[in-house]
C-alpha atoms as a PDB file:
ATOM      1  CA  UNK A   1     -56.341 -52.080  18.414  1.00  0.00           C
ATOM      2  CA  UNK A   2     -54.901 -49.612  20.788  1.00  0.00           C
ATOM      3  CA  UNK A   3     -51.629 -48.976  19.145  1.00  0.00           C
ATOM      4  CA  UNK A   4     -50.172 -48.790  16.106  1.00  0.00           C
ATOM      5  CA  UNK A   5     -47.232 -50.617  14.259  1.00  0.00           C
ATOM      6  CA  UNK A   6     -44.203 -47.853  12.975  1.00  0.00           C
ATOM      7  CA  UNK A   7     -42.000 -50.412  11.342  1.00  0.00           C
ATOM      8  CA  UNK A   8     -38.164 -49.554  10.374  1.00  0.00           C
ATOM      9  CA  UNK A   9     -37.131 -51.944   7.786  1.00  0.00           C
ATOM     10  CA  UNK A  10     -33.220 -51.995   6.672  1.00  0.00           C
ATOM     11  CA  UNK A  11     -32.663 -48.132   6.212  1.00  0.00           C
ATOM     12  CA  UNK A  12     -35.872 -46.961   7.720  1.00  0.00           C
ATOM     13  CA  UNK A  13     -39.481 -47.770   6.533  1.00  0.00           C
ATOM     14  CA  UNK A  14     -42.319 -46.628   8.499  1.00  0.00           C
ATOM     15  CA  UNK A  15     -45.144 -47.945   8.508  1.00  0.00           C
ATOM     16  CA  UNK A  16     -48.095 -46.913  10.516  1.00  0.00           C
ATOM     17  CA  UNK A  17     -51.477 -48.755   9.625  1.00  0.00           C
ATOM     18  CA  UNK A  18     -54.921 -47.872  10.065  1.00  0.00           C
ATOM     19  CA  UNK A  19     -56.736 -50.902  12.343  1.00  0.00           C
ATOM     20  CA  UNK A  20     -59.891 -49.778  10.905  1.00  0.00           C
ATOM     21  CA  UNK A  21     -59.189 -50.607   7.315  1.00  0.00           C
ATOM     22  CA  UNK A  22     -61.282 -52.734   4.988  1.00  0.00           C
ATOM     23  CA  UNK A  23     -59.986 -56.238   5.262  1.00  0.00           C
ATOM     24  CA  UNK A  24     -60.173 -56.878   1.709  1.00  0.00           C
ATOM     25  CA  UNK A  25     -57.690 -53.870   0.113  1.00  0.00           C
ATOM     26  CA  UNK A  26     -55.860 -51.180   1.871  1.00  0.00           C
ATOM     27  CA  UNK A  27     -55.310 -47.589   1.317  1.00  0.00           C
ATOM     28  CA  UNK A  28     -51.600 -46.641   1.108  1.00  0.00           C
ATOM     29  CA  UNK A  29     -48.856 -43.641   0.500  1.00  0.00           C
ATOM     30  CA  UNK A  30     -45.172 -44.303   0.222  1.00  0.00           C
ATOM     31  CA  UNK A  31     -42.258 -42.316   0.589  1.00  0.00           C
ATOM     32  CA  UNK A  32     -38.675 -42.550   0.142  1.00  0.00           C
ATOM     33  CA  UNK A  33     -35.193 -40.201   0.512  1.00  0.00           C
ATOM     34  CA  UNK A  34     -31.866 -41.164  -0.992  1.00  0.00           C
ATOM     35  CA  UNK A  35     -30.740 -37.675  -1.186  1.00  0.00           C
ATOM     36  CA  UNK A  36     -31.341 -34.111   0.963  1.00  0.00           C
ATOM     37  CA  UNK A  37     -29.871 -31.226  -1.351  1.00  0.00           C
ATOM     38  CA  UNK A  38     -28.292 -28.247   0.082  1.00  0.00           C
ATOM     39  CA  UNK A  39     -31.941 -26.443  -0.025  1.00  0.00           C
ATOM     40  CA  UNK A  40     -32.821 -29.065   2.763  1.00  0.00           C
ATOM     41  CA  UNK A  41     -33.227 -28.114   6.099  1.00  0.00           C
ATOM     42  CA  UNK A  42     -32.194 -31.282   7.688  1.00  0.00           C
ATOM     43  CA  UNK A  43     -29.148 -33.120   5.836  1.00  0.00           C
ATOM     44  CA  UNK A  44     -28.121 -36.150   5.931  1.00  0.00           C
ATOM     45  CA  UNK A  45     -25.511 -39.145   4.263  1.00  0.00           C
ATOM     46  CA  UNK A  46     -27.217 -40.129   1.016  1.00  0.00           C
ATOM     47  CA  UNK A  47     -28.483 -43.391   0.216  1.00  0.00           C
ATOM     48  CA  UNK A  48     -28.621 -46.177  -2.449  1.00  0.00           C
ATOM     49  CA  UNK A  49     -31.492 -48.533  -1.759  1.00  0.00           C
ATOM     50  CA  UNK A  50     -34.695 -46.618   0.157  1.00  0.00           C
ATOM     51  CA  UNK A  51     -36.026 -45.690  -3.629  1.00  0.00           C
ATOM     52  CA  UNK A  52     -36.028 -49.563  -4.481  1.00  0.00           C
ATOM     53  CA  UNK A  53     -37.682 -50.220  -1.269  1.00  0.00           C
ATOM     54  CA  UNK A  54     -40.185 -47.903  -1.833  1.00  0.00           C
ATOM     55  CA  UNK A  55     -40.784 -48.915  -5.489  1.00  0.00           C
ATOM     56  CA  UNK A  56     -40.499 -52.419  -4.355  1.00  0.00           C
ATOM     57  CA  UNK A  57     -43.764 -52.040  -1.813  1.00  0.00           C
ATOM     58  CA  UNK A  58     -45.627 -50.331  -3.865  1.00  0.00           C
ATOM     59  CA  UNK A  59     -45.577 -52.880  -6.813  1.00  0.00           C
ATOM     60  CA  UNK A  60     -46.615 -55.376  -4.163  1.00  0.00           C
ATOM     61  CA  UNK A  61     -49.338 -53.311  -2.826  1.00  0.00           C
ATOM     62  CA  UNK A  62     -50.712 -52.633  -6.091  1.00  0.00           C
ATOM     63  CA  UNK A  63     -50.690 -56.534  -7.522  1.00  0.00           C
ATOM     64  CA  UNK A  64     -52.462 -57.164  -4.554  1.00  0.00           C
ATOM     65  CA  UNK A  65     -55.334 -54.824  -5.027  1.00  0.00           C
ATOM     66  CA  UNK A  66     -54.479 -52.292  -2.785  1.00  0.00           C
ATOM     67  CA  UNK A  67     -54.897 -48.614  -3.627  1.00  0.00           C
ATOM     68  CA  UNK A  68     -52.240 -46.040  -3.794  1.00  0.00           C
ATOM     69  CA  UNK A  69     -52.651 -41.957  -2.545  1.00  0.00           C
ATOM     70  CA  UNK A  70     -49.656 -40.421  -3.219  1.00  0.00           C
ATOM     71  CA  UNK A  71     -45.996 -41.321  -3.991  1.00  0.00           C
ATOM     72  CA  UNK A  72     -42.792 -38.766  -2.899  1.00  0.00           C
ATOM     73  CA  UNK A  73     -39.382 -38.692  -3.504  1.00  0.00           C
ATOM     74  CA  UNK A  74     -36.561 -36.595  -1.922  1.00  0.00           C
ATOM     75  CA  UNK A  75     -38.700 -32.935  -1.736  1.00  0.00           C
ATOM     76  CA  UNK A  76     -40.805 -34.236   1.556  1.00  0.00           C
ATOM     77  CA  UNK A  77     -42.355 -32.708   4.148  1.00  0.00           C
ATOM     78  CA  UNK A  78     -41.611 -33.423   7.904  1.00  0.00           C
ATOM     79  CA  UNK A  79     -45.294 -31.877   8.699  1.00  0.00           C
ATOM     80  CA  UNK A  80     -46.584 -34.197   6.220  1.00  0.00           C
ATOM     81  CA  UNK A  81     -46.447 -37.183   8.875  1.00  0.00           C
ATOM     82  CA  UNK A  82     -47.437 -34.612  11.749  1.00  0.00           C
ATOM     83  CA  UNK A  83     -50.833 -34.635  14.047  1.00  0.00           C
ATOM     84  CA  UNK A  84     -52.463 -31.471  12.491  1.00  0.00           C
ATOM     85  CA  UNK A  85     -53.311 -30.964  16.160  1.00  0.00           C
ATOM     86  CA  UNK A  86     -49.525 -30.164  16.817  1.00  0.00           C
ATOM     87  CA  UNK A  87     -48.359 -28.344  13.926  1.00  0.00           C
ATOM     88  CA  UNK A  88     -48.555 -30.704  11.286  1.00  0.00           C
ATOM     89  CA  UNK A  89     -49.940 -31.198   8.127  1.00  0.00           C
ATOM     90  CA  UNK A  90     -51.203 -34.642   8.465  1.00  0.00           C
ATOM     91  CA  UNK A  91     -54.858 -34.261   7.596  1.00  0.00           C
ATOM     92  CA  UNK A  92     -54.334 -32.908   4.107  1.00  0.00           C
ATOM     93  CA  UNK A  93     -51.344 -35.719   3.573  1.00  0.00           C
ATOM     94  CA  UNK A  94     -51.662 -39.524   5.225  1.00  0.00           C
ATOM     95  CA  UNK A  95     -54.744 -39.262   7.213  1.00  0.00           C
ATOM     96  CA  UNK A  96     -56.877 -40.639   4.080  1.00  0.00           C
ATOM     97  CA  UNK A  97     -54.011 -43.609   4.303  1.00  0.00           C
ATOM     98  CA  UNK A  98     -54.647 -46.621   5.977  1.00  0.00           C
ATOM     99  CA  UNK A  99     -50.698 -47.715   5.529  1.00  0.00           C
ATOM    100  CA  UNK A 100     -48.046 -45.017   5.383  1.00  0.00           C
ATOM    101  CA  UNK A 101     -44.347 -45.932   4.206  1.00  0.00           C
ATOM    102  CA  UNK A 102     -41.334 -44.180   4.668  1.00  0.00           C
ATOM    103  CA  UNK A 103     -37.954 -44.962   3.608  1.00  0.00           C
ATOM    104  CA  UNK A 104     -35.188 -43.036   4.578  1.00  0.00           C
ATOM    105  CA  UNK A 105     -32.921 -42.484   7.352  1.00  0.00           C
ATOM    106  CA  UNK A 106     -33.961 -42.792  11.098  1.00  0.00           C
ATOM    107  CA  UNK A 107     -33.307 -43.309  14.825  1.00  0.00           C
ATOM    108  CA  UNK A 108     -34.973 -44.928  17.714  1.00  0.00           C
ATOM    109  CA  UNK A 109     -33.741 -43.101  21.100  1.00  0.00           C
ATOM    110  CA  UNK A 110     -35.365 -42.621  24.106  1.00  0.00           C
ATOM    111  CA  UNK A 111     -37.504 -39.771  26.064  1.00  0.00           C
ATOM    112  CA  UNK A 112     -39.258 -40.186  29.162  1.00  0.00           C
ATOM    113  CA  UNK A 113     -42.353 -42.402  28.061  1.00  0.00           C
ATOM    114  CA  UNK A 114     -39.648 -44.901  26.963  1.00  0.00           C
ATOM    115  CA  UNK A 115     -38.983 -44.989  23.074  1.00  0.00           C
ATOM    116  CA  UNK A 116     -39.359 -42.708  19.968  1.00  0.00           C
ATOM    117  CA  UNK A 117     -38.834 -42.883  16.667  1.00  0.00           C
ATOM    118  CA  UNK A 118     -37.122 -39.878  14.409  1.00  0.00           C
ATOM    119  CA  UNK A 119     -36.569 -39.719  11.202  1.00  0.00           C
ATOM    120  CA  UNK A 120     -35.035 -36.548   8.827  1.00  0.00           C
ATOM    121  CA  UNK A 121     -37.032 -35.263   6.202  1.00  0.00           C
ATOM    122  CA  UNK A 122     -35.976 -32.893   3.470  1.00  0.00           C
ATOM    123  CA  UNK A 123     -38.628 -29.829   4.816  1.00  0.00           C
ATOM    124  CA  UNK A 124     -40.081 -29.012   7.964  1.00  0.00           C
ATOM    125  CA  UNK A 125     -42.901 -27.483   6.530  1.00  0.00           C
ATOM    126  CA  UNK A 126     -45.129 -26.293   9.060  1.00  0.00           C
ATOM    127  CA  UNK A 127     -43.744 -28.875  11.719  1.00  0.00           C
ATOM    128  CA  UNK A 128     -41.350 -27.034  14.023  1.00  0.00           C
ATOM    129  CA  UNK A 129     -38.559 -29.754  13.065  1.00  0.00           C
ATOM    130  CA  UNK A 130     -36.915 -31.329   9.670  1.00  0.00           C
ATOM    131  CA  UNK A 131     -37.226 -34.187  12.238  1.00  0.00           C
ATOM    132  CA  UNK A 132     -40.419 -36.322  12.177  1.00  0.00           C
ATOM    133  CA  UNK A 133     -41.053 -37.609  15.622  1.00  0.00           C
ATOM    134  CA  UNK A 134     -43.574 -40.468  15.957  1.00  0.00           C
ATOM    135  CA  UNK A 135     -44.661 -39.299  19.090  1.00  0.00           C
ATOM    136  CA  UNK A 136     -46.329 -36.575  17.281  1.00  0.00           C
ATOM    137  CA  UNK A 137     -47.728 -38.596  14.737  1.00  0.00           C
ATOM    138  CA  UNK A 138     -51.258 -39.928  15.060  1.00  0.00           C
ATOM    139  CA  UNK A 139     -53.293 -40.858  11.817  1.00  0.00           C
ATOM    140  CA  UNK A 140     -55.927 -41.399  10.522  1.00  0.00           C
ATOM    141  CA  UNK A 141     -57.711 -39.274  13.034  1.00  0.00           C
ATOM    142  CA  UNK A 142     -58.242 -42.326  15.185  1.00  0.00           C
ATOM    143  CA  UNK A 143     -56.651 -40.734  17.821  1.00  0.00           C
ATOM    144  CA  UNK A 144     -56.631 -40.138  21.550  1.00  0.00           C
ATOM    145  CA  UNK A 145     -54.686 -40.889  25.142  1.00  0.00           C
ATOM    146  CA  UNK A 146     -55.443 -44.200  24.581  1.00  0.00           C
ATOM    147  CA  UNK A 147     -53.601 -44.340  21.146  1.00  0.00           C
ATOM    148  CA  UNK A 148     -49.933 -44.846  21.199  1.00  0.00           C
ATOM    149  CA  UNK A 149     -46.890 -45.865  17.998  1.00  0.00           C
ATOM    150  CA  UNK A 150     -45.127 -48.557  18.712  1.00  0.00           C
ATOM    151  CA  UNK A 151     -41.720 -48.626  16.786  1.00  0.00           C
ATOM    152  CA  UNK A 152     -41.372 -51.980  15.863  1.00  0.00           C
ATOM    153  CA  UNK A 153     -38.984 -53.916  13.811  1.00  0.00           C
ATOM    154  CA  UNK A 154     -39.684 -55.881  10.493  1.00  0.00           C
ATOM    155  CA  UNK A 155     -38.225 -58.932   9.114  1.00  0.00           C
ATOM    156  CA  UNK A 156     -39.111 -59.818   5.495  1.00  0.00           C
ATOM    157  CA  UNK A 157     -38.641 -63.530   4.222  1.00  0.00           C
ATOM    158  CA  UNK A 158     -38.504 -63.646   0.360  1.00  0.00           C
ATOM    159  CA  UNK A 159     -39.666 -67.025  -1.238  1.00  0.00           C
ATOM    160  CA  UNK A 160     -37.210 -68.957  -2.697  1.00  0.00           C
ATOM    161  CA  UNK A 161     -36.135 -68.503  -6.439  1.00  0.00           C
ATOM    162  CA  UNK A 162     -38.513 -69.975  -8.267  1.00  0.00           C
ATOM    163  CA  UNK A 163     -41.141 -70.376  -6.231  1.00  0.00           C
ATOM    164  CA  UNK A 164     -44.443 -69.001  -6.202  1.00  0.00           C
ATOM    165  CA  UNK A 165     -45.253 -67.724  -3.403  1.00  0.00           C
ATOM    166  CA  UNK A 166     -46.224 -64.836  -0.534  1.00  0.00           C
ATOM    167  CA  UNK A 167     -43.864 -62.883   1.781  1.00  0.00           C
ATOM    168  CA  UNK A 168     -43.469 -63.557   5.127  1.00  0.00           C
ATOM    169  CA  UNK A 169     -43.209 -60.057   7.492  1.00  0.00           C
ATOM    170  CA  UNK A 170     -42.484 -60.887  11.072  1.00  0.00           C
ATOM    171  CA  UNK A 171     -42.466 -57.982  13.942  1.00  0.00           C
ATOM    172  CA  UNK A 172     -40.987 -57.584  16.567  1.00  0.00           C
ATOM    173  CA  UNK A 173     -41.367 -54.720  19.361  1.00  0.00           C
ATOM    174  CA  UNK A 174     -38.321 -52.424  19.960  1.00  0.00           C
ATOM    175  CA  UNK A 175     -40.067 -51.162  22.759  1.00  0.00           C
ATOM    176  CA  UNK A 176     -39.040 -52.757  26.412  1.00  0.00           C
ATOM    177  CA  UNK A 177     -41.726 -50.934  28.660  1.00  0.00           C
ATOM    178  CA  UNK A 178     -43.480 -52.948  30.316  1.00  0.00           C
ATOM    179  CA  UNK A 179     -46.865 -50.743  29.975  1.00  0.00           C
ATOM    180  CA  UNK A 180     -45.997 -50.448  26.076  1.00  0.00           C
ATOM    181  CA  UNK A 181     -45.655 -54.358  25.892  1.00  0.00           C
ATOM    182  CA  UNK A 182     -48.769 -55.121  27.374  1.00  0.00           C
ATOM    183  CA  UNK A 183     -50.698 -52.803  25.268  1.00  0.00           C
ATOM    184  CA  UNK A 184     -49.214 -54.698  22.385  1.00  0.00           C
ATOM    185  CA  UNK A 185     -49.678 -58.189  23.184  1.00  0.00           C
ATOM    186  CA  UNK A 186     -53.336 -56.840  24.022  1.00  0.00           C
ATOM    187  CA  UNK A 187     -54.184 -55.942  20.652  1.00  0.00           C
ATOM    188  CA  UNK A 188     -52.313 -59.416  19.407  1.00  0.00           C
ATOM    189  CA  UNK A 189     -54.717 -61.037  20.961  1.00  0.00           C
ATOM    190  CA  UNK A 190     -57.978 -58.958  20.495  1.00  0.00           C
ATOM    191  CA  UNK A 191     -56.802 -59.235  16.724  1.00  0.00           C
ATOM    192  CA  UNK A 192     -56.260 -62.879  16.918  1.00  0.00           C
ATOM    193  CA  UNK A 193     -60.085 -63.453  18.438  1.00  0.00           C
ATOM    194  CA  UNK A 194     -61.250 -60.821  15.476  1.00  0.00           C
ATOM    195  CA  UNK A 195     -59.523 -63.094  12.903  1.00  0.00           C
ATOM    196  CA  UNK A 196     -60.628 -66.593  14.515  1.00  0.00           C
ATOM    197  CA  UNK A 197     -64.350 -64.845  14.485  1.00  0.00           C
ATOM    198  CA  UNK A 198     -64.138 -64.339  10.971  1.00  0.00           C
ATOM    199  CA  UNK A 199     -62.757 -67.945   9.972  1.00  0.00           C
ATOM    200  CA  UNK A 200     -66.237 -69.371  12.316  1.00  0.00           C
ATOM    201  CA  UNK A 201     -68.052 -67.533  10.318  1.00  0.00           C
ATOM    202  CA  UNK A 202     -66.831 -68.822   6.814  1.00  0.00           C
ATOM    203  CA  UNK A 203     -69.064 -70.820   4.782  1.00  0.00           C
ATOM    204  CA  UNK A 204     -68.280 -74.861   4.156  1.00  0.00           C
ATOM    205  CA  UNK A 205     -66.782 -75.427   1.209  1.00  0.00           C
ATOM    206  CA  UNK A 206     -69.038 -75.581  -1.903  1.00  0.00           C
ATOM    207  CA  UNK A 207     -69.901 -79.345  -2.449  1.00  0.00           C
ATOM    208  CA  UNK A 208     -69.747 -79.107  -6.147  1.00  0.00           C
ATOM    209  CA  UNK A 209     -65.836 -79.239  -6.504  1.00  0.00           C
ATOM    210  CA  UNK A 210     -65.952 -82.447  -4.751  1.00  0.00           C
ATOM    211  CA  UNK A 211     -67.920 -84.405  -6.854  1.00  0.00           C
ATOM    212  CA  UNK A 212     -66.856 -86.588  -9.476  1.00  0.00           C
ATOM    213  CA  UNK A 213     -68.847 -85.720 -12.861  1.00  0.00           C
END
């Protein structure tokens, strides 16, 4: 894949995943902000739920076999989700991350490739902005021209009560370019081949749990 997923879920979760991850667990960091203090460069309306959100995807990462790097709250860094390259602090931070989560505040607005994605962080660090801006975000120093975000949106489906089973997370691109689409639906694809050349692959079930003893 060409680009990557930043995914704002009810307040603002981003979400920017490595496509070179193991397919069996991921690395992950997760982030959230319900409050920026008066010592905060950027400020902001506090909120009530992004700590749940956070705590809430990290429990599911973790009874899934994932791995955690690092959990923050409130004190974060803008030039912790920033291309080293262009100011940031991202190699020390989330590049070792194959998924990185933040909830928080944020806005989508345009600039003259089409669509960004800001969000305000409690620091700048050594960014030159308390405001992240995906378009100087690239991790997991997988970089290049051909590497792009793509702010997408998420929709989570919860099982029922009482019933076992997984989450549904449906995307959805908030991105109308027409260059930006096609990138996107390109790597839906080249992933869907990559997944339907690992099922071909898969061994027949094993004979013995058919048999009556």
């Amino acid at each position: 894949m060409k680009t990557k997923l930043s995914l704002p879920m009810a307040a603002v979760v981003v979400a920017i995943a490595s496509v070179y991850a193991p397919a069996d667990a991921y690395t992950y960091s997760v982030a959230s902000t319900t409050t920026w203090s008066n010592s905060c460069d950027c400020h902001a309306s506090p909120l009530t739920y992004t700590s749940n959100q956070a705590d809430n995807f990290d429990a599911w990462m973790a009874i899934n076999g994932h791995w955690r790097m690092r959990k923050f709250a409130n004190w974060i860094w803008a030039s912790d989700y920033i291309e080293d390259t262009k100011g940031g602090m991202d190699d020390s931070h989330t590049d070792d991350s194959d998924i990185v989560v933040y909830s928080g505040h944020g806005w989508a607005g345009a600039n003259r490739w089409g669509q960004t994605f800001y969000t305000p962080l409690c620091f700048k660090g050594s960014y030159g902005s308390c405001w992240a801006d995906s378009e100087d975000m690239v991790f997991g120093e997988v970089g290049g021209p051909d590497v792009s975000l793509a702010p997408h949106y998420a929709f989570v489906y919860e099982p029922a009560a009482g019933v076992v089973a997984k989450k549904i997370v449906e995307t959805l691109p908030a991105v109308t370019a027409p260059d930006a689409l096609a990138l996107i639906r390109n790597d839906e694809r080249a992933e869907e081949n990559r997944k339907a050349s690992i099922r071909s692959r898969a061994a027949p079930p094993d004979e013995r749990w058919d048999r009556v003893p």
